[in-house]
PDB file of N, CA and C in Angstrom:
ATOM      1  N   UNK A   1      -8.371   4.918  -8.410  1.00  0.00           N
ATOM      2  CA  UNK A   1      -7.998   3.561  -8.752  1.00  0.00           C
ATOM      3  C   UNK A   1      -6.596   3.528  -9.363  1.00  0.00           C
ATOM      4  N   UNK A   2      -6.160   4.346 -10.525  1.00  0.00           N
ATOM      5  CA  UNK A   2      -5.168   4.636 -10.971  1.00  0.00           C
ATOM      6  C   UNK A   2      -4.147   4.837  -9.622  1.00  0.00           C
ATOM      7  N   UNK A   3      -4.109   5.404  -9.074  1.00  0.00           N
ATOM      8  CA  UNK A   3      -3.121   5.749  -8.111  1.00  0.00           C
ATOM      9  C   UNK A   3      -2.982   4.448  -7.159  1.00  0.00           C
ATOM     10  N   UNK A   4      -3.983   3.782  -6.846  1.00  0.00           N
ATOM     11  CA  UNK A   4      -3.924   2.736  -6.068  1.00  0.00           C
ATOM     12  C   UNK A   4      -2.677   1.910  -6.559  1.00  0.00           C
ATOM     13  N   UNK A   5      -3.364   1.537  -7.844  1.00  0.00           N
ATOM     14  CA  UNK A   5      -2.326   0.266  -8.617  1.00  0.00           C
ATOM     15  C   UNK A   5      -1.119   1.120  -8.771  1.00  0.00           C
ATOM     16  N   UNK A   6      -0.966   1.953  -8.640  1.00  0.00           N
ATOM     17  CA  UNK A   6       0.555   2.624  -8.959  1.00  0.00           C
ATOM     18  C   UNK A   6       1.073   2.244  -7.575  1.00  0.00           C
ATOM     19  N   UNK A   7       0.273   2.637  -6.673  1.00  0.00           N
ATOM     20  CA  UNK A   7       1.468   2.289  -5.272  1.00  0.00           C
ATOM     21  C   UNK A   7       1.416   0.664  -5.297  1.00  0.00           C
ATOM     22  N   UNK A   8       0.584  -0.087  -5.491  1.00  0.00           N
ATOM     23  CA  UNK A   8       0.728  -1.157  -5.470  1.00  0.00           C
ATOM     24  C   UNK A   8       1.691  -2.017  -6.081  1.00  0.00           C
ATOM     25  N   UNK A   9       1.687  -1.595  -7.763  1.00  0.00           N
ATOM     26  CA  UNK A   9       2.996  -1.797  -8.475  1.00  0.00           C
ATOM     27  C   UNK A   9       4.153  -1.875  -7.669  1.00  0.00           C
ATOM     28  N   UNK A  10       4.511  -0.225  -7.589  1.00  0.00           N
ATOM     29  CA  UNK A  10       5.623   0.085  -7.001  1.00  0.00           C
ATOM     30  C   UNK A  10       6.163  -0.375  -5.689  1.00  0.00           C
ATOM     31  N   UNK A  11       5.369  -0.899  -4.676  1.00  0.00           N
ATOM     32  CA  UNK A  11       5.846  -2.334  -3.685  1.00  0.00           C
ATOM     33  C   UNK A  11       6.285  -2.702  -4.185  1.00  0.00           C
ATOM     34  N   UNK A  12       5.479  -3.745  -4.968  1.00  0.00           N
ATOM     35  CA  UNK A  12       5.840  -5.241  -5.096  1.00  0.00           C
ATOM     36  C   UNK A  12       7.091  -4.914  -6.305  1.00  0.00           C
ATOM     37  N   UNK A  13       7.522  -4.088  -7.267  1.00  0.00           N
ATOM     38  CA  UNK A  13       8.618  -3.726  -7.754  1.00  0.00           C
ATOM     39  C   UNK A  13       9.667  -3.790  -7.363  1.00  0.00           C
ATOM     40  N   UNK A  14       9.866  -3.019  -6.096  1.00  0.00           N
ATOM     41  CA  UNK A  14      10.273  -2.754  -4.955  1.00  0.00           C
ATOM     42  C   UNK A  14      11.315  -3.863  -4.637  1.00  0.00           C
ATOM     43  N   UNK A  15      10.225  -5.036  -3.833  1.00  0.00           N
ATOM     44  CA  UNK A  15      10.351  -6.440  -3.647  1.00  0.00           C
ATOM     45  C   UNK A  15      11.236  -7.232  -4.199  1.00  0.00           C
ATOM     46  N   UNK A  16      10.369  -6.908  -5.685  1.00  0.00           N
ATOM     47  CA  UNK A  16      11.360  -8.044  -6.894  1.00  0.00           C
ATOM     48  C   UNK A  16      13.041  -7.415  -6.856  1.00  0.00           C
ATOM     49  N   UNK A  17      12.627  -6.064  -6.945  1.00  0.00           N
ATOM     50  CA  UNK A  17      14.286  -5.635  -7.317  1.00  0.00           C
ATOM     51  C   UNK A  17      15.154  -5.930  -5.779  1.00  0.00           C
ATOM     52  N   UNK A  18      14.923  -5.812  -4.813  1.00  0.00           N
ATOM     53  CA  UNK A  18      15.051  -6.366  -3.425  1.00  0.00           C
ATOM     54  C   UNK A  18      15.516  -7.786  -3.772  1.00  0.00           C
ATOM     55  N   UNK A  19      14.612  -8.317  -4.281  1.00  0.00           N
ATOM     56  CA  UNK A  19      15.539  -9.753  -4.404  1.00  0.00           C
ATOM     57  C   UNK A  19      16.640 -10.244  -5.533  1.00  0.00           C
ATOM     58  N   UNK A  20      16.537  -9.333  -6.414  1.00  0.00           N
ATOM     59  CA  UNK A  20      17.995  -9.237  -7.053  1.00  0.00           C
ATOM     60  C   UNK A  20      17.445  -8.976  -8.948  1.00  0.00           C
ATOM     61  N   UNK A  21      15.937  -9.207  -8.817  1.00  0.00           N
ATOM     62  CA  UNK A  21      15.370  -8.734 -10.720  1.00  0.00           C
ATOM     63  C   UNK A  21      15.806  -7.784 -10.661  1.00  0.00           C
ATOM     64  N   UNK A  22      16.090  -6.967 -12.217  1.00  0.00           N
ATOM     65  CA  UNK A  22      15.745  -6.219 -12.368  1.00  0.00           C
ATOM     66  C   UNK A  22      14.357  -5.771 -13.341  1.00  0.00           C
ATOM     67  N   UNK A  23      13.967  -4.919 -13.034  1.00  0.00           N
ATOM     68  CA  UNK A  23      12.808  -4.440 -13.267  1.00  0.00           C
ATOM     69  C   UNK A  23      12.592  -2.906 -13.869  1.00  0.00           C
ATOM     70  N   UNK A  24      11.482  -3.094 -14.644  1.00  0.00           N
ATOM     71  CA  UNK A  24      11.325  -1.933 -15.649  1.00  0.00           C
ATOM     72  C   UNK A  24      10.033  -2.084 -15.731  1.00  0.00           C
ATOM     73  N   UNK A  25       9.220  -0.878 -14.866  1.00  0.00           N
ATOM     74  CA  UNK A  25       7.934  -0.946 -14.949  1.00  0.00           C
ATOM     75  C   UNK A  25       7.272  -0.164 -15.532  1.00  0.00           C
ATOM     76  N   UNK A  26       6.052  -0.283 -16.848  1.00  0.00           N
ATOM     77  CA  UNK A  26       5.526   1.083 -17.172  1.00  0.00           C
ATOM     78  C   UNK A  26       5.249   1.948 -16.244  1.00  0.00           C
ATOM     79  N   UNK A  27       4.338   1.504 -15.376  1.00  0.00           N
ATOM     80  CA  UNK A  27       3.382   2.150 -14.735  1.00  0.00           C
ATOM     81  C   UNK A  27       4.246   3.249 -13.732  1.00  0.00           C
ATOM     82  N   UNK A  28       5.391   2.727 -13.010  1.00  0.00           N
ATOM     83  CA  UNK A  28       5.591   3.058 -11.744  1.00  0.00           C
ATOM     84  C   UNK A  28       7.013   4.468 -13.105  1.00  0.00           C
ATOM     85  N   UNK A  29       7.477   4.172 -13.698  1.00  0.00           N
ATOM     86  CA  UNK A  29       8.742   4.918 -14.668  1.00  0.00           C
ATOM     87  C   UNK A  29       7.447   5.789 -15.479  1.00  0.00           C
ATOM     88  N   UNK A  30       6.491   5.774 -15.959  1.00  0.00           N
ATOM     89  CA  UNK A  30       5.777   6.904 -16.787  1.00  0.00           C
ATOM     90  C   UNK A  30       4.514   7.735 -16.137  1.00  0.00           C
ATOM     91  N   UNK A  31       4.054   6.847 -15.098  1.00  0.00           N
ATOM     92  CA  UNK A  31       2.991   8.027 -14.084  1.00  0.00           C
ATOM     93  C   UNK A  31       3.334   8.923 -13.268  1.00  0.00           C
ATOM     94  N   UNK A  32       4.538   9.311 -12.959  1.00  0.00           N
ATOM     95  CA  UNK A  32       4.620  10.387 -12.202  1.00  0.00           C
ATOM     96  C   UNK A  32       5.138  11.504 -13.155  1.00  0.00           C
ATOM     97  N   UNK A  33       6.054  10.811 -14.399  1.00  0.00           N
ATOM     98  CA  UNK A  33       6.386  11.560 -15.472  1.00  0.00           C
ATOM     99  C   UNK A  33       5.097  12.525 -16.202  1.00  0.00           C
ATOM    100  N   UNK A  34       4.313  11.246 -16.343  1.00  0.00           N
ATOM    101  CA  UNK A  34       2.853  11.917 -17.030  1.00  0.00           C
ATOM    102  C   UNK A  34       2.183  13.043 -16.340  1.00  0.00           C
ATOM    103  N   UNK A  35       2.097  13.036 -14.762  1.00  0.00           N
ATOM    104  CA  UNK A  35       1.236  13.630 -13.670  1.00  0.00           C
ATOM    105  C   UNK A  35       2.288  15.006 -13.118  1.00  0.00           C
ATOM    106  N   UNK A  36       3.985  15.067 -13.600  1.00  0.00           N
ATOM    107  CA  UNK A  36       4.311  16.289 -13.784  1.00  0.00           C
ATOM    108  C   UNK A  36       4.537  17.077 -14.753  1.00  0.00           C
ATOM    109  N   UNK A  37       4.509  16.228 -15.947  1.00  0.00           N
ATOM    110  CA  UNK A  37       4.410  17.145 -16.840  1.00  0.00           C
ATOM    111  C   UNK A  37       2.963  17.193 -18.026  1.00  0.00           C
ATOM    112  N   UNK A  38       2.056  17.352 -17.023  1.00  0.00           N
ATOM    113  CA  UNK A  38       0.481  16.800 -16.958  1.00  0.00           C
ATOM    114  C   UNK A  38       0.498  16.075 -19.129  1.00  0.00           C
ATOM    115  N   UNK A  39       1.602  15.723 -19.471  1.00  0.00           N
ATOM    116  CA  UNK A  39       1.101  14.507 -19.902  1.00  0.00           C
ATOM    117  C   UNK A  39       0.110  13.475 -20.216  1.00  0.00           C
ATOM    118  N   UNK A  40      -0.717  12.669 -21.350  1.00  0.00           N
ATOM    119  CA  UNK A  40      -1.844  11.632 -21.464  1.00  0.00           C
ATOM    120  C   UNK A  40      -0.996  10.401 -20.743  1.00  0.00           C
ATOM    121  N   UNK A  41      -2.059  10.187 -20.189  1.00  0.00           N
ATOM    122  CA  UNK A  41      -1.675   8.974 -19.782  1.00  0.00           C
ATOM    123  C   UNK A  41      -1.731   7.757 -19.966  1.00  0.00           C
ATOM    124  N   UNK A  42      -3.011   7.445 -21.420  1.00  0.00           N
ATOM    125  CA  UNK A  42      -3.169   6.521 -22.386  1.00  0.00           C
ATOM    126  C   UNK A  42      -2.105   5.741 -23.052  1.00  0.00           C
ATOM    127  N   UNK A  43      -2.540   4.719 -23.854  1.00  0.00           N
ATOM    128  CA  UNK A  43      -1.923   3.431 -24.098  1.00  0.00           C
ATOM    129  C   UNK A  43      -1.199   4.571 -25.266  1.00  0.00           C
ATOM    130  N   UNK A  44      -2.497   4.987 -26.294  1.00  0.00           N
ATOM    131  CA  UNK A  44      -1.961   6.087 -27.273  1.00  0.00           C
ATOM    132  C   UNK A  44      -0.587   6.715 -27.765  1.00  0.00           C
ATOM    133  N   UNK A  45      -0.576   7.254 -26.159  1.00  0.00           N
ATOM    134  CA  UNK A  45       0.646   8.410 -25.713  1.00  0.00           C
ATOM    135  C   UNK A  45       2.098   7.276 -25.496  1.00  0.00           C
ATOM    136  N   UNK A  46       1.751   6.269 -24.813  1.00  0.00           N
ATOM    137  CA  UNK A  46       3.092   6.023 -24.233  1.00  0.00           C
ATOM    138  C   UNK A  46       3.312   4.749 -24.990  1.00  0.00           C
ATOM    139  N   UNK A  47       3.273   3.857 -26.150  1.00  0.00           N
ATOM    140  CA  UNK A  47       3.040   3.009 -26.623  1.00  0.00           C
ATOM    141  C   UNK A  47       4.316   2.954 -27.303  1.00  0.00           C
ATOM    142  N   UNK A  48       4.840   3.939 -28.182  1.00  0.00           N
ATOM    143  CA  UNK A  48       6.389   4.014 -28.639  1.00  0.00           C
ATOM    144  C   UNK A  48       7.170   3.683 -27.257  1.00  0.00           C
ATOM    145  N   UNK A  49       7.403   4.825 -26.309  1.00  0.00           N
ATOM    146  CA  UNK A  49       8.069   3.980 -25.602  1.00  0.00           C
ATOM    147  C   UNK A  49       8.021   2.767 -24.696  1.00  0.00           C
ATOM    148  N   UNK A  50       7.226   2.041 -24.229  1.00  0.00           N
ATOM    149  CA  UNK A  50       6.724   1.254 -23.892  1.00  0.00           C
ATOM    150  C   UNK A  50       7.439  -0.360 -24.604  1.00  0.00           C
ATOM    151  N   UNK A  51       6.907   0.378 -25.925  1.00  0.00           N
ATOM    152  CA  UNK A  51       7.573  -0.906 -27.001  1.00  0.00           C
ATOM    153  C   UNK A  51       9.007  -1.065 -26.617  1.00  0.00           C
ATOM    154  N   UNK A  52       9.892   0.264 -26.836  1.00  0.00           N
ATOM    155  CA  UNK A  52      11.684   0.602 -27.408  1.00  0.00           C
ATOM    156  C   UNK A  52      11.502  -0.055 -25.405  1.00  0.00           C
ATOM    157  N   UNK A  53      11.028  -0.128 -24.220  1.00  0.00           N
ATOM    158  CA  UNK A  53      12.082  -0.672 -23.087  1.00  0.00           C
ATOM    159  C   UNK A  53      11.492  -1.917 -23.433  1.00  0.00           C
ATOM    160  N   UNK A  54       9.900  -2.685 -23.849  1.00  0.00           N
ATOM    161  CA  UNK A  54       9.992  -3.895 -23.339  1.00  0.00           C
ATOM    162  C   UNK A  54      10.829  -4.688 -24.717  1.00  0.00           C
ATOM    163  N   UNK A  55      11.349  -4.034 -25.740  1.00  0.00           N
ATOM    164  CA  UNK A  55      12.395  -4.279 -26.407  1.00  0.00           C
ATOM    165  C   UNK A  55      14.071  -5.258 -25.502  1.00  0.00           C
ATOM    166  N   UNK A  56      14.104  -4.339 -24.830  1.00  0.00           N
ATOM    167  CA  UNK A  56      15.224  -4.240 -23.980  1.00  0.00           C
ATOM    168  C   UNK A  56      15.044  -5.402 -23.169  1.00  0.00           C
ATOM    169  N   UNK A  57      14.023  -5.447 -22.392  1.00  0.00           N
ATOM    170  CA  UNK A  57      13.280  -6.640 -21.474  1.00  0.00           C
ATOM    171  C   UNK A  57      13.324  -8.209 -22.270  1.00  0.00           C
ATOM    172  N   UNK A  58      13.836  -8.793 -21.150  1.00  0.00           N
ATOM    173  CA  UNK A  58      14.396 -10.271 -21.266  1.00  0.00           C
ATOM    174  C   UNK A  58      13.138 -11.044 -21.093  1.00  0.00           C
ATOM    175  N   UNK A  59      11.888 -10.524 -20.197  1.00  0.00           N
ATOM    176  CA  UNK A  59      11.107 -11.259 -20.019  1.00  0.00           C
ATOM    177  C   UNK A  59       9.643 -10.354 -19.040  1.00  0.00           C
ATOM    178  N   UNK A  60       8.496 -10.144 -19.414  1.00  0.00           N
ATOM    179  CA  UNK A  60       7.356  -9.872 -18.761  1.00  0.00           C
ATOM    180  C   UNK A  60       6.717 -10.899 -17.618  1.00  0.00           C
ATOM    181  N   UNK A  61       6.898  -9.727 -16.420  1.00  0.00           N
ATOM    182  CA  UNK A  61       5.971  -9.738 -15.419  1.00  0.00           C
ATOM    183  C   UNK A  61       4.748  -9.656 -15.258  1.00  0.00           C
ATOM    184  N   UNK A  62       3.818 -10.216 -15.612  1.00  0.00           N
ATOM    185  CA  UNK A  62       2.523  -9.953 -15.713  1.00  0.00           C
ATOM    186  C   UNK A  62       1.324 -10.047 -14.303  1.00  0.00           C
ATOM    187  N   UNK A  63       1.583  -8.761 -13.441  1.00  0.00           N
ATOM    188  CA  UNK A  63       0.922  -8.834 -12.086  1.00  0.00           C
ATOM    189  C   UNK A  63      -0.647  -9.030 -12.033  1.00  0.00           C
ATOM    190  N   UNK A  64      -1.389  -9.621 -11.751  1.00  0.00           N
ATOM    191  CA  UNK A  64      -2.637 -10.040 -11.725  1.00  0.00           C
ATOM    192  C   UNK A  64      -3.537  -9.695 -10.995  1.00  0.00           C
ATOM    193  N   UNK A  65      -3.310  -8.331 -11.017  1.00  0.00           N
ATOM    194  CA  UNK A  65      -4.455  -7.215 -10.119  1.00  0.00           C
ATOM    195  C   UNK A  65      -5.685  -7.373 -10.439  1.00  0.00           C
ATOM    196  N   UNK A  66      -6.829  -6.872 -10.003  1.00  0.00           N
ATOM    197  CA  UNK A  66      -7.980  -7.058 -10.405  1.00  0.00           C
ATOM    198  C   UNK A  66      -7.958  -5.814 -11.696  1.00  0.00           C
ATOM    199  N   UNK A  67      -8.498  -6.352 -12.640  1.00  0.00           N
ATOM    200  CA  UNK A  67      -8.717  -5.963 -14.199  1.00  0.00           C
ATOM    201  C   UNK A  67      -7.505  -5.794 -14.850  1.00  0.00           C
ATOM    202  N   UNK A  68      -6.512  -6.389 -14.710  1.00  0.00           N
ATOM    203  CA  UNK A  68      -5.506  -6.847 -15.185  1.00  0.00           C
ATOM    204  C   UNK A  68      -5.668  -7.086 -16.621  1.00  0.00           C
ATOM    205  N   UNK A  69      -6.899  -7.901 -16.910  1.00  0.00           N
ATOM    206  CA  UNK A  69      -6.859  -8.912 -18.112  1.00  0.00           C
ATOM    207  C   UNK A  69      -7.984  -7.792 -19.146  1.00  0.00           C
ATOM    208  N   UNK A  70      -8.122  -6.454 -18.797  1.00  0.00           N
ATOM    209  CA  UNK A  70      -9.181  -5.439 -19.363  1.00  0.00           C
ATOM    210  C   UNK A  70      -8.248  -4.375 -19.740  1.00  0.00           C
ATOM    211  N   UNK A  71      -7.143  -4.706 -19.322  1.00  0.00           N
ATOM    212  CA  UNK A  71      -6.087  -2.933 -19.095  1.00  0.00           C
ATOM    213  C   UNK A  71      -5.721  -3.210 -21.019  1.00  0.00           C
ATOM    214  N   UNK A  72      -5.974  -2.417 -21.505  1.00  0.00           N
ATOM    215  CA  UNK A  72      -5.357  -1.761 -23.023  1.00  0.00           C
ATOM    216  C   UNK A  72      -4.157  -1.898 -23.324  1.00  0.00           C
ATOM    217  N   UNK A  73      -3.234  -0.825 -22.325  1.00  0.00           N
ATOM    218  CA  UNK A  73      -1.878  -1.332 -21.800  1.00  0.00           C
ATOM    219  C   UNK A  73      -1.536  -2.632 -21.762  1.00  0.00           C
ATOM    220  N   UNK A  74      -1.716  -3.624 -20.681  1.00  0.00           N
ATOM    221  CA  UNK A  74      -1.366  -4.492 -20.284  1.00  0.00           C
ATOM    222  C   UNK A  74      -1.745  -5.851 -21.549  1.00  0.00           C
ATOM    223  N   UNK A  75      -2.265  -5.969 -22.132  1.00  0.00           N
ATOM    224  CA  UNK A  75      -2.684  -6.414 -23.532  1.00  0.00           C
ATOM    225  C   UNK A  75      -1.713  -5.945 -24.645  1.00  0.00           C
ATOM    226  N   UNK A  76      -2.042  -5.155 -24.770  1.00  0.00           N
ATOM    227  CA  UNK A  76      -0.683  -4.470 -25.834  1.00  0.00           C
ATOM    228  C   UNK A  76       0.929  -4.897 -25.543  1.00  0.00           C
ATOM    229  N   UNK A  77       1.126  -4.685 -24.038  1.00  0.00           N
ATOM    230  CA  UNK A  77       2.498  -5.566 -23.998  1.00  0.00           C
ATOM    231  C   UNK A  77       2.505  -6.870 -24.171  1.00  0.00           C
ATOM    232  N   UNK A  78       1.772  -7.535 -23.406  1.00  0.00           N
ATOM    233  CA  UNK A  78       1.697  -9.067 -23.327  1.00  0.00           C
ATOM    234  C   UNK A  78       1.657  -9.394 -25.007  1.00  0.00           C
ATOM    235  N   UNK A  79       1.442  -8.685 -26.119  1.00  0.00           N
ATOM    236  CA  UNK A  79       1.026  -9.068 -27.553  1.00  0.00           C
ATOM    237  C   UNK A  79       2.635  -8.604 -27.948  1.00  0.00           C
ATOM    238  N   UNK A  80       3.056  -7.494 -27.613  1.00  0.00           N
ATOM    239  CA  UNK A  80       4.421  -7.007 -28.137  1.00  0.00           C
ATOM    240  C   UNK A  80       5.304  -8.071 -27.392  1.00  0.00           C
ATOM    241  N   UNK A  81       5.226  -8.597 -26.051  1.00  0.00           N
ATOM    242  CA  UNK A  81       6.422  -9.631 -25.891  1.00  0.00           C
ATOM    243  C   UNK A  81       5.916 -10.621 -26.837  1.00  0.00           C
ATOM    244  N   UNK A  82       5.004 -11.395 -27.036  1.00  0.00           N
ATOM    245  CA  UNK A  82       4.793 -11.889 -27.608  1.00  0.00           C
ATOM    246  C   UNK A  82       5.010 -12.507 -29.394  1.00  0.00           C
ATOM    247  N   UNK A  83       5.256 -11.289 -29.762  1.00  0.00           N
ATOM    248  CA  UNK A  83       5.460 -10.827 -30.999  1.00  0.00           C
ATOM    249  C   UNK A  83       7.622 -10.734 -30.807  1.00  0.00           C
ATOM    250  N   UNK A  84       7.832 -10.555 -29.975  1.00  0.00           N
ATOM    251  CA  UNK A  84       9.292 -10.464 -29.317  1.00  0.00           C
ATOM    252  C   UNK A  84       9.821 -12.062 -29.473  1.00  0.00           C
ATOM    253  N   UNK A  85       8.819 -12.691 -29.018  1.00  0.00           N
ATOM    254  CA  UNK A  85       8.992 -14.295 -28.375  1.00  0.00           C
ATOM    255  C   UNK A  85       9.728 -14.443 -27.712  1.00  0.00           C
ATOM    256  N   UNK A  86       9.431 -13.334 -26.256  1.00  0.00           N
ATOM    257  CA  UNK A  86      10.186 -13.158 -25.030  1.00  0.00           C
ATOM    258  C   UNK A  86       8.749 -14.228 -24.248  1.00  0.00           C
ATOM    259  N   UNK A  87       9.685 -14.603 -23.047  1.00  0.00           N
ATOM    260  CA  UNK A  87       8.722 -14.852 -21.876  1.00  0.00           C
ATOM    261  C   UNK A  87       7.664 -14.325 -21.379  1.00  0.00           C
ATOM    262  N   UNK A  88       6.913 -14.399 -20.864  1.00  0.00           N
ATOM    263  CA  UNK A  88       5.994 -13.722 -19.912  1.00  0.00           C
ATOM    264  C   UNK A  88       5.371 -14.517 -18.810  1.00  0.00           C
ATOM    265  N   UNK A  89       5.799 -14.154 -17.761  1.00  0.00           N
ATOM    266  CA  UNK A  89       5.463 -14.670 -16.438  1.00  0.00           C
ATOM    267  C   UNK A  89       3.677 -14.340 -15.805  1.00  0.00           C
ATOM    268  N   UNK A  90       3.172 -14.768 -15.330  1.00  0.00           N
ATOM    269  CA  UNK A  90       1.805 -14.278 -14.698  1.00  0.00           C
ATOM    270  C   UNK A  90       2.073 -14.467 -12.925  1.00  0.00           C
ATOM    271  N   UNK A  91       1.927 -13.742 -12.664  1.00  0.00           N
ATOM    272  CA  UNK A  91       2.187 -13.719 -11.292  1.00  0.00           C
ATOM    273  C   UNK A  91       0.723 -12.975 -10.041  1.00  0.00           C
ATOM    274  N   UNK A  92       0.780 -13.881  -9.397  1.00  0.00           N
ATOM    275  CA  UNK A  92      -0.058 -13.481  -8.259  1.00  0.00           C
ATOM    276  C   UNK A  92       0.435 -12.282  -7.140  1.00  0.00           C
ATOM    277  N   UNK A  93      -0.672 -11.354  -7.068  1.00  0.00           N
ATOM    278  CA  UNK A  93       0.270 -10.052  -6.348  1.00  0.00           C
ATOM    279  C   UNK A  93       0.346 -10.447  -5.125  1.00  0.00           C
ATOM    280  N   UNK A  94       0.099 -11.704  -4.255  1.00  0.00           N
ATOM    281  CA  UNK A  94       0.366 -12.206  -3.004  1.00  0.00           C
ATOM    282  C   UNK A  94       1.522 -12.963  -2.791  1.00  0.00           C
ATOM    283  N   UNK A  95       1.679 -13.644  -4.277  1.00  0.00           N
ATOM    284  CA  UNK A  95       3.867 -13.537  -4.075  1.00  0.00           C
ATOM    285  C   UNK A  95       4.409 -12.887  -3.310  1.00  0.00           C
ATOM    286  N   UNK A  96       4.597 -11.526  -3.843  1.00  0.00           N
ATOM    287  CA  UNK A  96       4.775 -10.538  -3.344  1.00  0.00           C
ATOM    288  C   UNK A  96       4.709  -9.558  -2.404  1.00  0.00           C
ATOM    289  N   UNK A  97       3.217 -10.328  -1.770  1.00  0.00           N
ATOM    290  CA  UNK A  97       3.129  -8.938  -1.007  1.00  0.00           C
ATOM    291  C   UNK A  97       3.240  -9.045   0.423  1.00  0.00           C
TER     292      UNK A  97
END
């Protein structure tokens, strides 16, 4: 499942930056990092940095995969932009795909 949503991400990433966003994705920038340098791959582990880019980030993408609204991760950012009082977009992955 993990791997699924990673290629899936990384399309529709793809896409956006194709049309001129730029983009900064956990998933697709820390899972291959994690999976070579066998790395946790938990909220735990990657949560400092996570914070210091969506710092940087003007505004959250929020892709609406199935269990989207269960991910640890994906909660934790949506609360840190939040806490930012940056944007956050919700987006359907058929925008995109």
């Amino acid at each position: 499942m993990r791997q699924k949503r990673f290629d899936t991400v990384c399309g529709i990433a793809a896409k956006m930056m194709r049309s001129g966003l730029c983009i900064f994705s956990p998933i697709a920038h820390t899972h291959p990092i994690a999976l070579a340098g066998q790395l946790p791959t938990g909220w735990e582990f990657w949560h400092k940095y996570d914070r210091a880019m969506l710092g940087a980030c003007s505004r959250l993408y929020v892709l609406m995969m199935d269990g989207w609204q269960f991910s640890t991760g994906m909660q934790a950012e949506i609360g840190i932009m939040r806490q930012l009082g940056k944007p956050i977009e919700y987006i359907e992955p058929e925008k995109w795909e």
